[in-house]
Protein backbone atom coordinates (compact mmCIF):
# COMPACT_ATOMS: atom_id res chain seq x y z
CA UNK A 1 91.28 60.59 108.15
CA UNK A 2 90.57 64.10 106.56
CA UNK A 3 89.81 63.37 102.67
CA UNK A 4 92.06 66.13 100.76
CA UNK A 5 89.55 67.92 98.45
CA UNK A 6 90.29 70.36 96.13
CA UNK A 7 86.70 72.16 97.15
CA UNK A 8 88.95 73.70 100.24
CA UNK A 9 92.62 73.02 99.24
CA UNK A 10 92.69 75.14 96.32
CA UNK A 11 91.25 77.98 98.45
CA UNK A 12 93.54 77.66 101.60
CA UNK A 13 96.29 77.85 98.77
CA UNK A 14 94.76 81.07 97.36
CA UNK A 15 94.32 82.80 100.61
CA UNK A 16 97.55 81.95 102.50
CA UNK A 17 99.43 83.06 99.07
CA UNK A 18 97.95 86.17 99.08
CA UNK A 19 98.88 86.86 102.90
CA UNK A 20 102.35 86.12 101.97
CA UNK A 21 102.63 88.36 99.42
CA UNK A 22 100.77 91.72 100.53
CA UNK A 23 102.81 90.78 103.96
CA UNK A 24 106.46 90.54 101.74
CA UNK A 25 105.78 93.59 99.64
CA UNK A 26 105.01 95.47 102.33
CA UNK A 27 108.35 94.33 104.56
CA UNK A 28 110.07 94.27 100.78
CA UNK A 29 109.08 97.99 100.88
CA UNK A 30 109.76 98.69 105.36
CA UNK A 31 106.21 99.47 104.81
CA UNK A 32 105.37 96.70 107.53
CA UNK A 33 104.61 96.62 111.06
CA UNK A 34 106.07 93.79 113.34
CA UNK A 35 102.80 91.78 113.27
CA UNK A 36 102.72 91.71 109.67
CA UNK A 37 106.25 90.17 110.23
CA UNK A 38 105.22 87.67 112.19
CA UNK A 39 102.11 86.76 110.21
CA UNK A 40 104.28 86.35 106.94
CA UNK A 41 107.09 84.37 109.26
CA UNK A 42 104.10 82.14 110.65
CA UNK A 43 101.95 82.09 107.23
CA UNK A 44 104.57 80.75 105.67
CA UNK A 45 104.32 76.98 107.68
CA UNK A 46 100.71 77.17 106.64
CA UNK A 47 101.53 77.93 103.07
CA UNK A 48 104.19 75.14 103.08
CA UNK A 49 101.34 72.64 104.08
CA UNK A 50 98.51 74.21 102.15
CA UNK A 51 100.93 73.76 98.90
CA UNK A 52 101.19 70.31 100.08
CA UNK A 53 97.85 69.67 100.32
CA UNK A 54 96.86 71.37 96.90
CA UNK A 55 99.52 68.94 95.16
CA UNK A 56 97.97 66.12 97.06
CA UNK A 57 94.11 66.78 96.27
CA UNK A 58 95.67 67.73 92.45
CA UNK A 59 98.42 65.24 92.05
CA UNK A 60 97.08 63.63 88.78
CA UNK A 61 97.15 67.00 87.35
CA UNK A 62 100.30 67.48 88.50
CA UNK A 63 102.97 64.87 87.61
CA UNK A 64 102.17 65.90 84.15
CA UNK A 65 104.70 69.09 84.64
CA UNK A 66 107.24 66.44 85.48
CA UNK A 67 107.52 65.95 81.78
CA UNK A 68 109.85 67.70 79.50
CA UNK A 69 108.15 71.25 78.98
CA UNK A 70 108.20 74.36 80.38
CA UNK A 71 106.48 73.48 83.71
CA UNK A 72 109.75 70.74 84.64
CA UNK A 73 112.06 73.88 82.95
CA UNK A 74 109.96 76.22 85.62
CA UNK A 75 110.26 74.11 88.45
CA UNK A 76 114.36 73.62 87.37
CA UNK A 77 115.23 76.96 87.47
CA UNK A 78 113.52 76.98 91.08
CA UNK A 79 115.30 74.30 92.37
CA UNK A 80 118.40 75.88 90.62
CA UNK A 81 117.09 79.36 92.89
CA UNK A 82 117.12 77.64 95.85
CA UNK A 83 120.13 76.28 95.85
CA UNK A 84 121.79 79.74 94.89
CA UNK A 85 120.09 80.97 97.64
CA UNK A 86 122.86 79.67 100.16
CA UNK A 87 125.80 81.25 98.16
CA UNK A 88 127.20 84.08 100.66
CA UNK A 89 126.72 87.64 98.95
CA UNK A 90 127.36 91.05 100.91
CA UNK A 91 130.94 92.01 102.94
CA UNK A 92 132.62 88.82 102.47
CA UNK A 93 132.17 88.68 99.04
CA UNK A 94 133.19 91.79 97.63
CA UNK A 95 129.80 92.77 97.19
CA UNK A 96 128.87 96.16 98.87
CA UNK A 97 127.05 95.85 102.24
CA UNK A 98 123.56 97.65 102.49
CA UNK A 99 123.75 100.81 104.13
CA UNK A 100 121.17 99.54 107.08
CA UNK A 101 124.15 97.08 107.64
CA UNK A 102 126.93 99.37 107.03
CA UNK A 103 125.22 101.23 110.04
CA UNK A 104 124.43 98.39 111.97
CA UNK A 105 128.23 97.12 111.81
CA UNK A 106 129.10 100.25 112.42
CA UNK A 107 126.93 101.08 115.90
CA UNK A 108 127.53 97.09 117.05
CA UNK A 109 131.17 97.63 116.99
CA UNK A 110 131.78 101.55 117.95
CA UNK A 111 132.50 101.68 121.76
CA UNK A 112 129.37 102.73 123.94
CA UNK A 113 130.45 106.23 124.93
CA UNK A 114 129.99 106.76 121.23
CA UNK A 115 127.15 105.18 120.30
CA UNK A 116 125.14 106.80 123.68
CA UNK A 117 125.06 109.85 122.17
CA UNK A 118 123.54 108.85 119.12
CA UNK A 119 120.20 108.06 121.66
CA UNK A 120 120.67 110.82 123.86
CA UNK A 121 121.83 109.17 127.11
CA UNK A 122 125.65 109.48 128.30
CA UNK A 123 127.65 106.05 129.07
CA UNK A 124 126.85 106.00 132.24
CA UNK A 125 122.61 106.25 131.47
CA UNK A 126 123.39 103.77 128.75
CA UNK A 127 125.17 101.39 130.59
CA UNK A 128 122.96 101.13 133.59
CA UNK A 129 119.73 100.80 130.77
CA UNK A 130 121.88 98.13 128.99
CA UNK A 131 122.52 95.85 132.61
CA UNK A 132 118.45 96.29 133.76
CA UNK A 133 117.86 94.23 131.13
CA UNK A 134 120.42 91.91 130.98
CA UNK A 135 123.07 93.17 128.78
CA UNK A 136 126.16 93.72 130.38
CA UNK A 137 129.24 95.97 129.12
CA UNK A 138 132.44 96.23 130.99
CA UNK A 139 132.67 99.61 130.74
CA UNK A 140 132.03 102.51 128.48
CA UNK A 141 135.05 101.39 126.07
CA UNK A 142 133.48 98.17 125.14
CA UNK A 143 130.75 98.02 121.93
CA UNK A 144 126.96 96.17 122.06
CA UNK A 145 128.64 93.83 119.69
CA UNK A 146 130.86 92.17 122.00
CA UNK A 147 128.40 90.69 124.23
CA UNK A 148 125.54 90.05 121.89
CA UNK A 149 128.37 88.38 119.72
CA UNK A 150 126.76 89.09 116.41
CA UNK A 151 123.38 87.94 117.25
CA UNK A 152 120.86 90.56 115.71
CA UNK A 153 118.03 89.84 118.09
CA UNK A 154 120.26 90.78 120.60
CA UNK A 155 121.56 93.58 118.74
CA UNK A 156 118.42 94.44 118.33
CA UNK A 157 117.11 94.29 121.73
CA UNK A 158 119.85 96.09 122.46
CA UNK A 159 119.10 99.40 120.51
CA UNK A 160 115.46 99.29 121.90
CA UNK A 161 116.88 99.74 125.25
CA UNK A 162 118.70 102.79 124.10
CA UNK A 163 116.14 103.97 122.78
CA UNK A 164 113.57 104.20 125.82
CA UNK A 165 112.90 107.37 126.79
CA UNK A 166 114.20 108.18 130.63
């Protein structure tokens, strides 16, 4: 069994933090590039289990911020975070929608002989492009958002295709 040592969980800790955050303030700012997406996606597992390990190699240290104090307020108003975290915000809730999604709403449900313009291909270029790769409209009347049923990877897949040059 690997002995949890603070010599190397400390640093794993350090490093994999600092990937996360130069990887979110760059996608915080669209500054990123789709690897640096998937880095922060995956780094976040290994920060997960690096945290893990830091508590375990420092656990005496630790349970002392269980006390009453400002670490257990700290960690409170975390807990308190997460859990506000799940409370729907944006269209449903009268809050106003980003204007990325505004648009995105907008092009997933606008009929396809009005959003093929937008890319520079007619219905009939856009619908052909759309069915090679597996996305299938019934005809130039009906919108992306129909058949990838909300689903922005879809959506997004979607909008590459479009966006090929001929």
């Amino acid at each position: 069994m690997i002995q949890v040592s603070r010599e190397w969980a400390t640093p794993l800790t350090i490093g994999v933090f600092a990937l996360m955050a130069v990887t979110g303030l760059l996608m915080f700012f669209h500054l990123d590039s789709s690897l640096q997406k998937t880095v922060h996606e995956w780094a976040g597992w290994v920060v997960v289990a690096a945290a893990a390990l830091h508590v375990t190699a420092n656990w005496l240290g630790f349970k002392r911020y269980f006390k009453p104090g400002a670490g257990a307020a700290a960690m409170a108003v975390c807990v308190l975070l997460i859990g506000a975290s799940f409370v729907p915000l944006g269209g449903s809730g009268g809050e106003p929608m980003s204007p990325p999604a505004i648009a995105m709403r907008a092009i997933s449900q606008a009929p396809l002989k009005a959003v093929a313009p937008l890319f520079g291909k007619s219905s009939e270029q856009a619908l052909k492009a759309l069915a090679g790769s597996g996305i299938a409209l019934a005809d130039e009347n009906a919108s992306i958002g129909s058949v990838t049923g909300g689903d922005r990877e879809r959506m997004g897949a979607a909008l590459r295709v479009l966006a090929r040059r001929q």
